[in-house]
Protein backbone atom coordinates (compact mmCIF):
# COMPACT_ATOMS: atom_id res chain seq x y z
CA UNK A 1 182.01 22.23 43.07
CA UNK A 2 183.30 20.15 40.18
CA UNK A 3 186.78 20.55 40.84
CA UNK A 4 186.11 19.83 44.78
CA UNK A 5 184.84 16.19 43.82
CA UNK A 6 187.78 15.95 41.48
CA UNK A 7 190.51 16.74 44.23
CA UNK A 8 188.61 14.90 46.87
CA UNK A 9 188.31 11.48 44.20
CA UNK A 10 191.88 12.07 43.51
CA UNK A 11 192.95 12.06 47.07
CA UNK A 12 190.61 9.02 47.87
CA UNK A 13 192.43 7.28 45.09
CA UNK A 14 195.93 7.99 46.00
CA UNK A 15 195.47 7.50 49.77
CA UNK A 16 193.97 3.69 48.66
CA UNK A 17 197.41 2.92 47.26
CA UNK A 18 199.38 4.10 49.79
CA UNK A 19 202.55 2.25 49.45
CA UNK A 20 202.46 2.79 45.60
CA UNK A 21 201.94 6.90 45.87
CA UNK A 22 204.72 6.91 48.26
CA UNK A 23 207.50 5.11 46.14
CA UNK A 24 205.93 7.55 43.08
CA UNK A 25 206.92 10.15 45.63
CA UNK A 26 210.21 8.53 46.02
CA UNK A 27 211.79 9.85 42.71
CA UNK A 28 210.86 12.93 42.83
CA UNK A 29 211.56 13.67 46.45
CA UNK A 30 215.58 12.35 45.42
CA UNK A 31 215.32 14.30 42.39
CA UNK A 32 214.23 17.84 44.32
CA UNK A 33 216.63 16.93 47.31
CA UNK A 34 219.77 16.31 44.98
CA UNK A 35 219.17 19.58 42.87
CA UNK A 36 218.74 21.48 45.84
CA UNK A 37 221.66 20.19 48.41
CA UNK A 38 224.12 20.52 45.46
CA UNK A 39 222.93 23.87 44.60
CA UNK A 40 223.46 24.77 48.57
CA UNK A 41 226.40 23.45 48.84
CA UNK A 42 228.04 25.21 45.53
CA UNK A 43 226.59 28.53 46.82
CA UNK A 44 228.16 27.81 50.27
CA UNK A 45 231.55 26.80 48.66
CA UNK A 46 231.47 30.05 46.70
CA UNK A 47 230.99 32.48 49.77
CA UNK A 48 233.78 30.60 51.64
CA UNK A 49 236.35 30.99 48.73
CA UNK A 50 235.21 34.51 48.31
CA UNK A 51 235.72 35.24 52.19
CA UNK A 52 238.97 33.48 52.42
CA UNK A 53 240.40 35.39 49.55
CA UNK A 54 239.03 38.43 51.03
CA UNK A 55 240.29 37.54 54.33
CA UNK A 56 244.02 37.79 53.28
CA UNK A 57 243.67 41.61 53.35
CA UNK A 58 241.92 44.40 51.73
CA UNK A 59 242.48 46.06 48.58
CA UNK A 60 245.42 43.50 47.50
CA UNK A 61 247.93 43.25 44.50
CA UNK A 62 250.26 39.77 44.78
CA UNK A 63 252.71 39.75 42.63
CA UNK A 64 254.39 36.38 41.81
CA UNK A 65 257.15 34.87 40.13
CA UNK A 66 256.88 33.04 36.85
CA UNK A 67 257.98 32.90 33.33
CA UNK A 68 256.11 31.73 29.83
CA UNK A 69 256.86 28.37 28.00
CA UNK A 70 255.79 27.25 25.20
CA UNK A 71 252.92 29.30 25.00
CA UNK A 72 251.20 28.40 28.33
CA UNK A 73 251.81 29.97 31.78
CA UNK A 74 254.08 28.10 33.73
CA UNK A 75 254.83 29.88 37.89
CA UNK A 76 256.31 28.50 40.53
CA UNK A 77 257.63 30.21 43.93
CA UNK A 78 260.77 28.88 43.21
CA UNK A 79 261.61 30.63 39.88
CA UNK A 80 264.35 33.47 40.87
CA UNK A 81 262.47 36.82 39.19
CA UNK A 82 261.55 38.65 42.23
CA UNK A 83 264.36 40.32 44.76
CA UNK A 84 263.48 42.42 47.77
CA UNK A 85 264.98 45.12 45.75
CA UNK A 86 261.62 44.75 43.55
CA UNK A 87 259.34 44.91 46.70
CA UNK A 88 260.84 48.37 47.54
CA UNK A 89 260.57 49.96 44.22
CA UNK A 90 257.20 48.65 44.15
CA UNK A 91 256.59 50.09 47.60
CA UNK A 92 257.07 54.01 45.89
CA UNK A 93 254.73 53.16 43.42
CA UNK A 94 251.83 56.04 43.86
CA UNK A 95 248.80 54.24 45.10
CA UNK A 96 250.29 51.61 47.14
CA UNK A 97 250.13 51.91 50.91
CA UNK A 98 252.49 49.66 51.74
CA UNK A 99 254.70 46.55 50.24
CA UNK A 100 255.11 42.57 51.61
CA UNK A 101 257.68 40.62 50.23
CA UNK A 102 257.77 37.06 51.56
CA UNK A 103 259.85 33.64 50.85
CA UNK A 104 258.44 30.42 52.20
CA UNK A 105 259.99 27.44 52.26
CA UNK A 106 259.59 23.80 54.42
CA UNK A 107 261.42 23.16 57.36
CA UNK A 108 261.57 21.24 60.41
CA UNK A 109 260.53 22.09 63.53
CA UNK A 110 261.37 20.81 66.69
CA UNK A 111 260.19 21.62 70.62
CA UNK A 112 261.46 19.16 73.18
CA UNK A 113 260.58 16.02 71.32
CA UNK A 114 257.73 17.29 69.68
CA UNK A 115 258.97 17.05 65.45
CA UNK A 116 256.80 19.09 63.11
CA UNK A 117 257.18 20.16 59.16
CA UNK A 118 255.91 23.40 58.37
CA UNK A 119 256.27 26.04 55.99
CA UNK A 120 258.57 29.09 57.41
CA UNK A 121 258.15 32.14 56.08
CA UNK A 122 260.36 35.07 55.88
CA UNK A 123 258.68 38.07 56.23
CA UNK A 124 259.27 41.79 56.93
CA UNK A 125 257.08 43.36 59.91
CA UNK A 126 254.52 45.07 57.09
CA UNK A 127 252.85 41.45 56.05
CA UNK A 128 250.92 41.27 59.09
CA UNK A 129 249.07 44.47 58.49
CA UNK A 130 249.11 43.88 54.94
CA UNK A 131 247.77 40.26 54.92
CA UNK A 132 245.13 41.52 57.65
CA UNK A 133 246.97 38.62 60.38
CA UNK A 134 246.18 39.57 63.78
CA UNK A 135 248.09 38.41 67.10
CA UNK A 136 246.43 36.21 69.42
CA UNK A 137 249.36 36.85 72.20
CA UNK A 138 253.03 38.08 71.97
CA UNK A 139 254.30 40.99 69.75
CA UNK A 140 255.15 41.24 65.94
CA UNK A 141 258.28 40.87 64.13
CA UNK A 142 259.81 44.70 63.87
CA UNK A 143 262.26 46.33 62.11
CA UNK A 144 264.99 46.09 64.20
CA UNK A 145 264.62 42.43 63.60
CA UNK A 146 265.34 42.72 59.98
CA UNK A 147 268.14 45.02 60.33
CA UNK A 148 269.72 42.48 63.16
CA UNK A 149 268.44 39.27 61.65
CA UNK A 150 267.17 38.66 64.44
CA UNK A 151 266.34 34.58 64.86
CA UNK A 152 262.94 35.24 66.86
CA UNK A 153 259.48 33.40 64.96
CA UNK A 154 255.43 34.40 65.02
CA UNK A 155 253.70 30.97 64.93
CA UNK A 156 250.72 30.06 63.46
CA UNK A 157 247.25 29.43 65.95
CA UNK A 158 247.08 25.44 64.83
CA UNK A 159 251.32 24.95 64.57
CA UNK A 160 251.28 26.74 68.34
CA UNK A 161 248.75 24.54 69.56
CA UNK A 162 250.32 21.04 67.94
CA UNK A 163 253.91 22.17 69.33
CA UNK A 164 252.80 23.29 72.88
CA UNK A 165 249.88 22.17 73.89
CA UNK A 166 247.90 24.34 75.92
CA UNK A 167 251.42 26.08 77.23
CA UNK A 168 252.16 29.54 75.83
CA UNK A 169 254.84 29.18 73.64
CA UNK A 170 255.84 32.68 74.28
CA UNK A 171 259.38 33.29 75.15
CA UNK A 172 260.38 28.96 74.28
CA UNK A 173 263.06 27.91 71.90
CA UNK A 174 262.10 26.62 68.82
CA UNK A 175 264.51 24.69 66.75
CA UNK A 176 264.36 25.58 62.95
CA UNK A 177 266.36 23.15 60.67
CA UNK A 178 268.98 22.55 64.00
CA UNK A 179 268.68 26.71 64.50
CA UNK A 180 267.02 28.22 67.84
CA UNK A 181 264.67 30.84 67.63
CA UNK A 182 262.76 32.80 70.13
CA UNK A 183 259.21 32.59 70.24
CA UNK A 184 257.76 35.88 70.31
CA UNK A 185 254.01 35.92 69.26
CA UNK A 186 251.22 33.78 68.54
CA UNK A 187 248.81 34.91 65.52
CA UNK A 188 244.65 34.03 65.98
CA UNK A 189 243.34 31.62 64.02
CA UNK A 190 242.91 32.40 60.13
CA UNK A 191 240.54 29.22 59.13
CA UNK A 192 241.88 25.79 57.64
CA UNK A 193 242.86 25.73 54.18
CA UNK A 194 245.39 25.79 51.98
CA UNK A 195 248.24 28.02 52.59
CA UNK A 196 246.76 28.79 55.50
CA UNK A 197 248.99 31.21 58.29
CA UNK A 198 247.93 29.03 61.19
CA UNK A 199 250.25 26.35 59.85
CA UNK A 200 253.23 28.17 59.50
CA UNK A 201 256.33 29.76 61.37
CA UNK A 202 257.00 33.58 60.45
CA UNK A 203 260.35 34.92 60.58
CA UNK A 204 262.23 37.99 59.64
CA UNK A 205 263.10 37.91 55.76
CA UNK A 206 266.68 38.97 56.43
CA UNK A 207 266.73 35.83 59.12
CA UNK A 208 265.80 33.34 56.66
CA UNK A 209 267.36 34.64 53.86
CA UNK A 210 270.52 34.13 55.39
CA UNK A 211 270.82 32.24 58.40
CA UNK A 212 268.08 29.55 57.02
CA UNK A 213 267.77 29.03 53.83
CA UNK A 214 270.64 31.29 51.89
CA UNK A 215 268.13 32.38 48.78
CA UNK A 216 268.35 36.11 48.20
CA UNK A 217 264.95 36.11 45.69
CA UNK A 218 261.11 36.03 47.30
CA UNK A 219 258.13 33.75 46.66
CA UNK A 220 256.00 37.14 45.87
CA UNK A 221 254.96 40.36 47.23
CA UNK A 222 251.96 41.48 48.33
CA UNK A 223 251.02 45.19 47.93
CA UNK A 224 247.84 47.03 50.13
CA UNK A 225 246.51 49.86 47.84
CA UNK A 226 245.28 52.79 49.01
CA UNK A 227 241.70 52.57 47.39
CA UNK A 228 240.37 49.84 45.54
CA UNK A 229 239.13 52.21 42.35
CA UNK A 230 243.25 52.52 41.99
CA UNK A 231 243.61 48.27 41.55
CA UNK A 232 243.75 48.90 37.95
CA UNK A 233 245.87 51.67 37.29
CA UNK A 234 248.21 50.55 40.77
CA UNK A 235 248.07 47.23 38.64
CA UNK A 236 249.33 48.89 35.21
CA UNK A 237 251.99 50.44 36.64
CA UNK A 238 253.47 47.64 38.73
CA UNK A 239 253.63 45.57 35.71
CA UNK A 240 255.65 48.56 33.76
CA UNK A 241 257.64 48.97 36.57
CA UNK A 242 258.65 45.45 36.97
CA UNK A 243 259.42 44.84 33.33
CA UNK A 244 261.49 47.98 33.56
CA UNK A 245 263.28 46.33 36.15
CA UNK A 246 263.49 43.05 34.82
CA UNK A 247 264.53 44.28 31.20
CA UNK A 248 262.31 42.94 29.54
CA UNK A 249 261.69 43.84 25.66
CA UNK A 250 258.16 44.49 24.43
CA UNK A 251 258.01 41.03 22.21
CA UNK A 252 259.27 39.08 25.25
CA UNK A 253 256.87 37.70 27.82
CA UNK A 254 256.59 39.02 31.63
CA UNK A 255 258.46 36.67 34.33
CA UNK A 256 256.17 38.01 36.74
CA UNK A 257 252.16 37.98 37.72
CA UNK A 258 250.36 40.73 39.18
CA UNK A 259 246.89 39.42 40.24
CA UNK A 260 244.28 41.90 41.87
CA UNK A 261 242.05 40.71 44.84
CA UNK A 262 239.06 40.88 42.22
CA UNK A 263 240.95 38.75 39.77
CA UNK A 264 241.49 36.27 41.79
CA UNK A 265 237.45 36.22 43.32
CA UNK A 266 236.31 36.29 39.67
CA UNK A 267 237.95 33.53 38.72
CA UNK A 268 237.42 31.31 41.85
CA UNK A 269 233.89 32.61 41.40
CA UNK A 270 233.78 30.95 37.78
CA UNK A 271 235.56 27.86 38.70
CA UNK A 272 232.90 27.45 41.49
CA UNK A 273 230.26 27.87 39.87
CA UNK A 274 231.31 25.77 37.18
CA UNK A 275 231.62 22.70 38.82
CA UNK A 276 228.03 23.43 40.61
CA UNK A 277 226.35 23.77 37.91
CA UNK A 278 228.04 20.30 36.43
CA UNK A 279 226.65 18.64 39.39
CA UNK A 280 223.23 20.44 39.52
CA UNK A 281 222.85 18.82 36.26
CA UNK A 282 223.93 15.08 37.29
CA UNK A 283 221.16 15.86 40.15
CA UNK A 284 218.93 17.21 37.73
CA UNK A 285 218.86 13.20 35.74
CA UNK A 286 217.58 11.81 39.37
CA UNK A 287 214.95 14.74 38.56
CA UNK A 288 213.71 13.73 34.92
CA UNK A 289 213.83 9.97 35.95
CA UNK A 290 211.62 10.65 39.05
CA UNK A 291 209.01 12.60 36.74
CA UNK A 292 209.28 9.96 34.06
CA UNK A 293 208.35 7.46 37.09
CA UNK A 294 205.00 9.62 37.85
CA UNK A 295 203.94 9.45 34.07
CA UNK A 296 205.13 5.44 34.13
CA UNK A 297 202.68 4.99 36.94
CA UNK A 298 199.87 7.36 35.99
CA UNK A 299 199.64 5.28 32.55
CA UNK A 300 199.70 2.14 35.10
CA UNK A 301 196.85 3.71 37.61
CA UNK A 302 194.87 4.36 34.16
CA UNK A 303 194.90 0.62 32.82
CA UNK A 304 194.42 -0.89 36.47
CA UNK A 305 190.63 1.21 36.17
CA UNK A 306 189.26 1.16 33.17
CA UNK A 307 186.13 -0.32 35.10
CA UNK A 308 186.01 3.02 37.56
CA UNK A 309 186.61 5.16 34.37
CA UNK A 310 183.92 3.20 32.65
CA UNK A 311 181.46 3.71 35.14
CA UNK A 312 181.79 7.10 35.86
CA UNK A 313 181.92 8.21 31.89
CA UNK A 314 178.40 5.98 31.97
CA UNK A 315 176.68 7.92 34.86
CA UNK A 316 177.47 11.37 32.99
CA UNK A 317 181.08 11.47 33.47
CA UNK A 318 182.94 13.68 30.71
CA UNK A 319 186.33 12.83 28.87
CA UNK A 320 187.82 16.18 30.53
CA UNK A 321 186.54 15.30 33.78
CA UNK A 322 188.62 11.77 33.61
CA UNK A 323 191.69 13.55 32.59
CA UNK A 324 191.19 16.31 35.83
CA UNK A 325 191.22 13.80 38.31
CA UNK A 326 194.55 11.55 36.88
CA UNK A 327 196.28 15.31 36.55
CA UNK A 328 195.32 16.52 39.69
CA UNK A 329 196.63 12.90 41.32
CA UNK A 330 200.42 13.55 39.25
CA UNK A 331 200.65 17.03 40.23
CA UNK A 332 199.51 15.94 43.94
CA UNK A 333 201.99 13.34 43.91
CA UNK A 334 204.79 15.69 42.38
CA UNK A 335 204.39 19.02 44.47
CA UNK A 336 204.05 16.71 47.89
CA UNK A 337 207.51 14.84 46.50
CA UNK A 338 209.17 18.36 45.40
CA UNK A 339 208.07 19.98 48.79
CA UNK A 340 209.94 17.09 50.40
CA UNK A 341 212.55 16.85 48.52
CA UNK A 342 213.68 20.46 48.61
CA UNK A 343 213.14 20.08 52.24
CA UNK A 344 215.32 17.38 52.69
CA UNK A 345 218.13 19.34 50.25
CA UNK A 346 217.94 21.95 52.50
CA UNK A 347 218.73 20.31 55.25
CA UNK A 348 221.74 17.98 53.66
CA UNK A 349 222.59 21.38 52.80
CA UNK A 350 222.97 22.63 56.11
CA UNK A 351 223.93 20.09 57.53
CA UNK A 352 226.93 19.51 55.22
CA UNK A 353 227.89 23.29 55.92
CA UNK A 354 227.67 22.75 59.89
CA UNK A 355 230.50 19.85 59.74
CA UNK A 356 232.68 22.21 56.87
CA UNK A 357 232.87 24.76 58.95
């Protein structure tokens, strides 16, 4: 019965100062709002790096070209380490189902009047399976494109759509640096990002090894294993294979990088994560100072009614009762704001995700 009086003086007190309860509120609903949105919106970050790496093809090895300097990692796609000769010993390696070398470079692209620079890549017919790229319309590079260097080009979904229209591009010329090429097929759309194979022009490797771009060494390779409890060992033996290849000595550093498909989710899971829990804490200030607010204007409420306080201690009133009601009005006042506030986070949260997407 006691604590019934308490809540129901507490709430007549709070509800009397309306306008003051509700800018108490105020700090604490930012606070809640701010932790939770960023929180969201870290999480959400994470799953979409995680599904675009996974998205570029299951159980993968990507080897890359590089070389050590002065202590730190330094790779580029342009350092010369990796040949296609490398991509098909590394294609006999036990474990490995099949082998993707690829060279990319920028080019322009032109389609009556319509200019575009994009990234061509020289590929051999494998990388589509390999990368997990599906067509949308058309047919694939094959092998009898390599061997012929053939000058026929897969496009991207978003390059198709900016060079054509709503038109099929299937069976146009496209001009590559001043060259013609064949359309042949159009891939489906991947998802926006860096890198990203809706952007770019595919063409055999042999095509744009010669006829393009005259560079006989690749940008890297991507290999499919046959089971992903093999990454490691596949992974091990790649790297002796390569620095076989390369002759390299055992004190000197590998020009090379084999990354696994869980290497490369680990670490974008850690840089995530990071930088969401760097800006959970920023939120988290907005949090304290919205709880310091609450004891500011509890310590207020208390001076303003000394008089009530006084009158209610004379009529039988107890010290502990006094303190009940003023802590049942802050933790009123901070679970209504917090219920708010994580509300309203959610819903910046989802909302933010709707417009990514």
């Amino acid at each position: 019965m006691l604590i019934r009086e308490t809540a129901k003086s507490a709430w007549r007190s709070l509800g009397s100062n309306r306008l003051r309860t509700l800018l108490t509120m105020l700090g604490m609903i930012i606070g809640a709002g701010a932790v939770v949105a960023v929180l969201g919106i870290g999480e959400g970050a994470r799953s979409s790096v995680e599904g675009r790496i996974r998205a570029l093809g299951s159980n993968l090895l990507l080897v890359r070209p590089g070389f050590a300097q002065g202590g730190g990692g330094v790779r580029s796609g342009s350092v010369q380490t990796l040949k296609p000769s490398d991509a098909q010993a590394l294609a006999a390696l036990p474990g490995v189902a099949a082998a993707a070398p690829e060279m990319s470079a920028s080019a322009q692209l032109r389609h009556q009047g319509q200019n575009q620079n994009a990234s061509v890549v020289g590929v051999t017919p494998e990388y589509f399976e390999v990368r997990a790229l599906p067509l949308q319309s058309g047919i694939s590079l094959s092998p009898l494109d390599g061997e012929r260097r053939a000058r026929v080009a897969v496009l991207g979904a978003s390059l198709a759509q900016e060079l054509y229209g709503k038109s099929s591009p299937l069976g146009s010329r496209l001009q590559i640096n001043g060259s013609a090429f064949r359309v042949i097929g159009v891939l489906a759309a991947k998802g926006s990002g860096m890198g990203s194979p809706d952007d770019s022009v595919f063409v055999p490797l042999s095509t744009h090894q010669t006829a393009l771009f005259g560079r006989d060494y690749l940008s890297n390779i991507s290999l499919q294993i046959e089971s992903e409890d093999e990454a490691a060992q596949v992974q091990a033996q790649a790297t002796q294979l390569l620095r076989l290849r390369h002759r390299l000595r055992a004190d000197q550093p590998s020009d090379f990088e084999v990354r696994s498909q869980a290497e490369m989710l680990e670490t974008m899971g850690q840089i995530t994560g990071t930088f969401t829990m760097l800006l959970a804490s920023i939120a988290a200030v907005s949090l304290i100072v919205g709880g310091i607010g609450i004891m500011n204007i509890m310590l207020v409420s208390v001076r303003e009614r000394t008089r009530e306080i006084g009158v209610r201690m004379a009529v039988g009133a107890r010290r502990r009762d006094v303190l009940r009601q003023f802590l049942f009005e802050a933790v009123a006042v901070s679970s209504a704001g917090g219920v708010i506030g994580v509300g309203l986070g959610y819903g910046a949260a989802q909302l933010l995700a709707h417009f990514g997407e």
